[in-house]
C-alpha atoms as a PDB file:
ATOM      1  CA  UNK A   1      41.755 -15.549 -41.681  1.00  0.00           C
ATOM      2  CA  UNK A   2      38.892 -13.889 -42.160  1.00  0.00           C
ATOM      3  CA  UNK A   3      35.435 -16.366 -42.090  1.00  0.00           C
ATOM      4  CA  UNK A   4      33.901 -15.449 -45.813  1.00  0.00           C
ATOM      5  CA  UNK A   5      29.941 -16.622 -46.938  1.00  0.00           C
ATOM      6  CA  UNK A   6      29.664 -17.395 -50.177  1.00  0.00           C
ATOM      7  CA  UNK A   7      28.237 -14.822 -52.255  1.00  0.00           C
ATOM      8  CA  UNK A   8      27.913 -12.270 -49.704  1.00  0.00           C
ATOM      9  CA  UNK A   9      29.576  -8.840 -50.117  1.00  0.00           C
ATOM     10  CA  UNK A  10      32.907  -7.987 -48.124  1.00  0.00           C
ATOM     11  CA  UNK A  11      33.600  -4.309 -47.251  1.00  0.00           C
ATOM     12  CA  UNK A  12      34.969  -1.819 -44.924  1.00  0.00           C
ATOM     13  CA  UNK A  13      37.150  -3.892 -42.220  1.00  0.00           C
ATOM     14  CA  UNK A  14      36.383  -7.267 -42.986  1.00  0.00           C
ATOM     15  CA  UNK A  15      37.758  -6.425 -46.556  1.00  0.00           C
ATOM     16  CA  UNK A  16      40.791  -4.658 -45.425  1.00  0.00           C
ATOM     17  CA  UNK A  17      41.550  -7.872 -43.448  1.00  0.00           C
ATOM     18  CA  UNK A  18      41.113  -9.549 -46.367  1.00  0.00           C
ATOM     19  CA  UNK A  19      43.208  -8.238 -48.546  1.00  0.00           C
ATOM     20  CA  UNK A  20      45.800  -8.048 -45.891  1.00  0.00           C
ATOM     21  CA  UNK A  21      45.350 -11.895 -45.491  1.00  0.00           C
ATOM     22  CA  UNK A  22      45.467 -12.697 -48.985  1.00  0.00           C
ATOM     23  CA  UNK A  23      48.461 -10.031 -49.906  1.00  0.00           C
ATOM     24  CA  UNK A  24      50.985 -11.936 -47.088  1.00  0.00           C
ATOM     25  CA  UNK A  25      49.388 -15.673 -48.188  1.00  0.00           C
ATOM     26  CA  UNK A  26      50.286 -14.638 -52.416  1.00  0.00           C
ATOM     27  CA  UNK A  27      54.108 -12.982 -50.918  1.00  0.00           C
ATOM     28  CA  UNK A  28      54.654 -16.574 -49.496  1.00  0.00           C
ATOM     29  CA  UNK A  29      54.200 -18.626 -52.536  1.00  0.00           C
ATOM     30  CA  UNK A  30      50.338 -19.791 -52.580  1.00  0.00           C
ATOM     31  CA  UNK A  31      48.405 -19.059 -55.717  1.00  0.00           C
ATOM     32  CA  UNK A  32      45.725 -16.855 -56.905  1.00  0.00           C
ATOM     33  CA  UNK A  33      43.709 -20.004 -57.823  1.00  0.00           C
ATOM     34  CA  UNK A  34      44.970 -21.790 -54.317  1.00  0.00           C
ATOM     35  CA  UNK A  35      43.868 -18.901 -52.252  1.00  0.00           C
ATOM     36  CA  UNK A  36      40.422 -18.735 -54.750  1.00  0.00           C
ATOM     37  CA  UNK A  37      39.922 -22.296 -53.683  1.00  0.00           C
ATOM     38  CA  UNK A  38      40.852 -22.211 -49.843  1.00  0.00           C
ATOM     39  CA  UNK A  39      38.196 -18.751 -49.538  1.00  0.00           C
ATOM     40  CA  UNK A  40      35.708 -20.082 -51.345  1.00  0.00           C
ATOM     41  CA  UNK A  41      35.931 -17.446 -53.756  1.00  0.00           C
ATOM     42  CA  UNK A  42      36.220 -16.755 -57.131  1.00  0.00           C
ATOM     43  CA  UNK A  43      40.117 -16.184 -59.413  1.00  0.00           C
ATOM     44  CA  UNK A  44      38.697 -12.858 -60.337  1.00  0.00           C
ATOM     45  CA  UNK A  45      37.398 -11.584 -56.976  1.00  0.00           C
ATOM     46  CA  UNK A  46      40.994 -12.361 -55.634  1.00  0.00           C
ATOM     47  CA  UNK A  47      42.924 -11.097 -58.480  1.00  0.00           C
ATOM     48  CA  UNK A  48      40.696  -8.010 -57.947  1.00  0.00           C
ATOM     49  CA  UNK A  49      41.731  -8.231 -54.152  1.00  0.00           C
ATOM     50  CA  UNK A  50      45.299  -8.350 -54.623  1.00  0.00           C
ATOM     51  CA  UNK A  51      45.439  -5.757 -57.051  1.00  0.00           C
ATOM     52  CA  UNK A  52      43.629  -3.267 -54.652  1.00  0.00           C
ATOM     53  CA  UNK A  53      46.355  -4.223 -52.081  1.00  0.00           C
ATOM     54  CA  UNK A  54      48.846  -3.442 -54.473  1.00  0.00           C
ATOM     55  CA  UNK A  55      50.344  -6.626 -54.036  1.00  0.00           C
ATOM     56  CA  UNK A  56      53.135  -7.466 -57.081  1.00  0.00           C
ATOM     57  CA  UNK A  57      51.409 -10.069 -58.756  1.00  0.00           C
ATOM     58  CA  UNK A  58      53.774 -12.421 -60.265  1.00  0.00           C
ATOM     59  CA  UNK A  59      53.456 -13.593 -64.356  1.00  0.00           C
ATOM     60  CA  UNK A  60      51.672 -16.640 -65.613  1.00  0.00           C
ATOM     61  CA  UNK A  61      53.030 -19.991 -65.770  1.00  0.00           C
ATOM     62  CA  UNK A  62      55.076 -21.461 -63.037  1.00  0.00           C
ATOM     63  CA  UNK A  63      58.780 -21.220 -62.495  1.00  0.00           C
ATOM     64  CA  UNK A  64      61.592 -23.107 -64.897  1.00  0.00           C
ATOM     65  CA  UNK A  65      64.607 -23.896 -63.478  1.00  0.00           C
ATOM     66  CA  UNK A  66      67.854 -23.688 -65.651  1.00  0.00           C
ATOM     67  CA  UNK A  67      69.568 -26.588 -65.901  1.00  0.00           C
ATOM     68  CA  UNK A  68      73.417 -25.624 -64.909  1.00  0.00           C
ATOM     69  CA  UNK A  69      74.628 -28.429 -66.759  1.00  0.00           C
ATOM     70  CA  UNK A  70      73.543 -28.175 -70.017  1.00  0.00           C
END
């Protein structure tokens, strides 16, 4: 993973690797607001992030099972 300083602007490369990073992380299951928390960054930077690595963001909320018996 790329090492990030808070506050301090990501381009060229380093933000290609990012969004690489963070594209694969979201496809496995981890959260906008997990991956915000484990960069040090904020929702919105991320969100923006994914977006730009046009990563299929999934919808709100987490996932309800059906129960099969009822």
């Amino acid at each position: 993973m790329v090492e990030l300083r808070k506050h301090a602007r990501v381009a060229g490369a380093e933000r290609e690797s990012l969004k690489a990073d963070l594209k694969r992380r979201y496809a496995a299951g981890e959260s906008i607001r997990e991956l915000a928390a484990s960069t040090g960054r904020s929702y919105g930077f991320v969100h923006r992030l994914l977006v730009e690595a046009g990563a299929l963001l999934r919808p709100r909320g987490r996932v309800r099972r059906v129960n099969a018996g009822a």
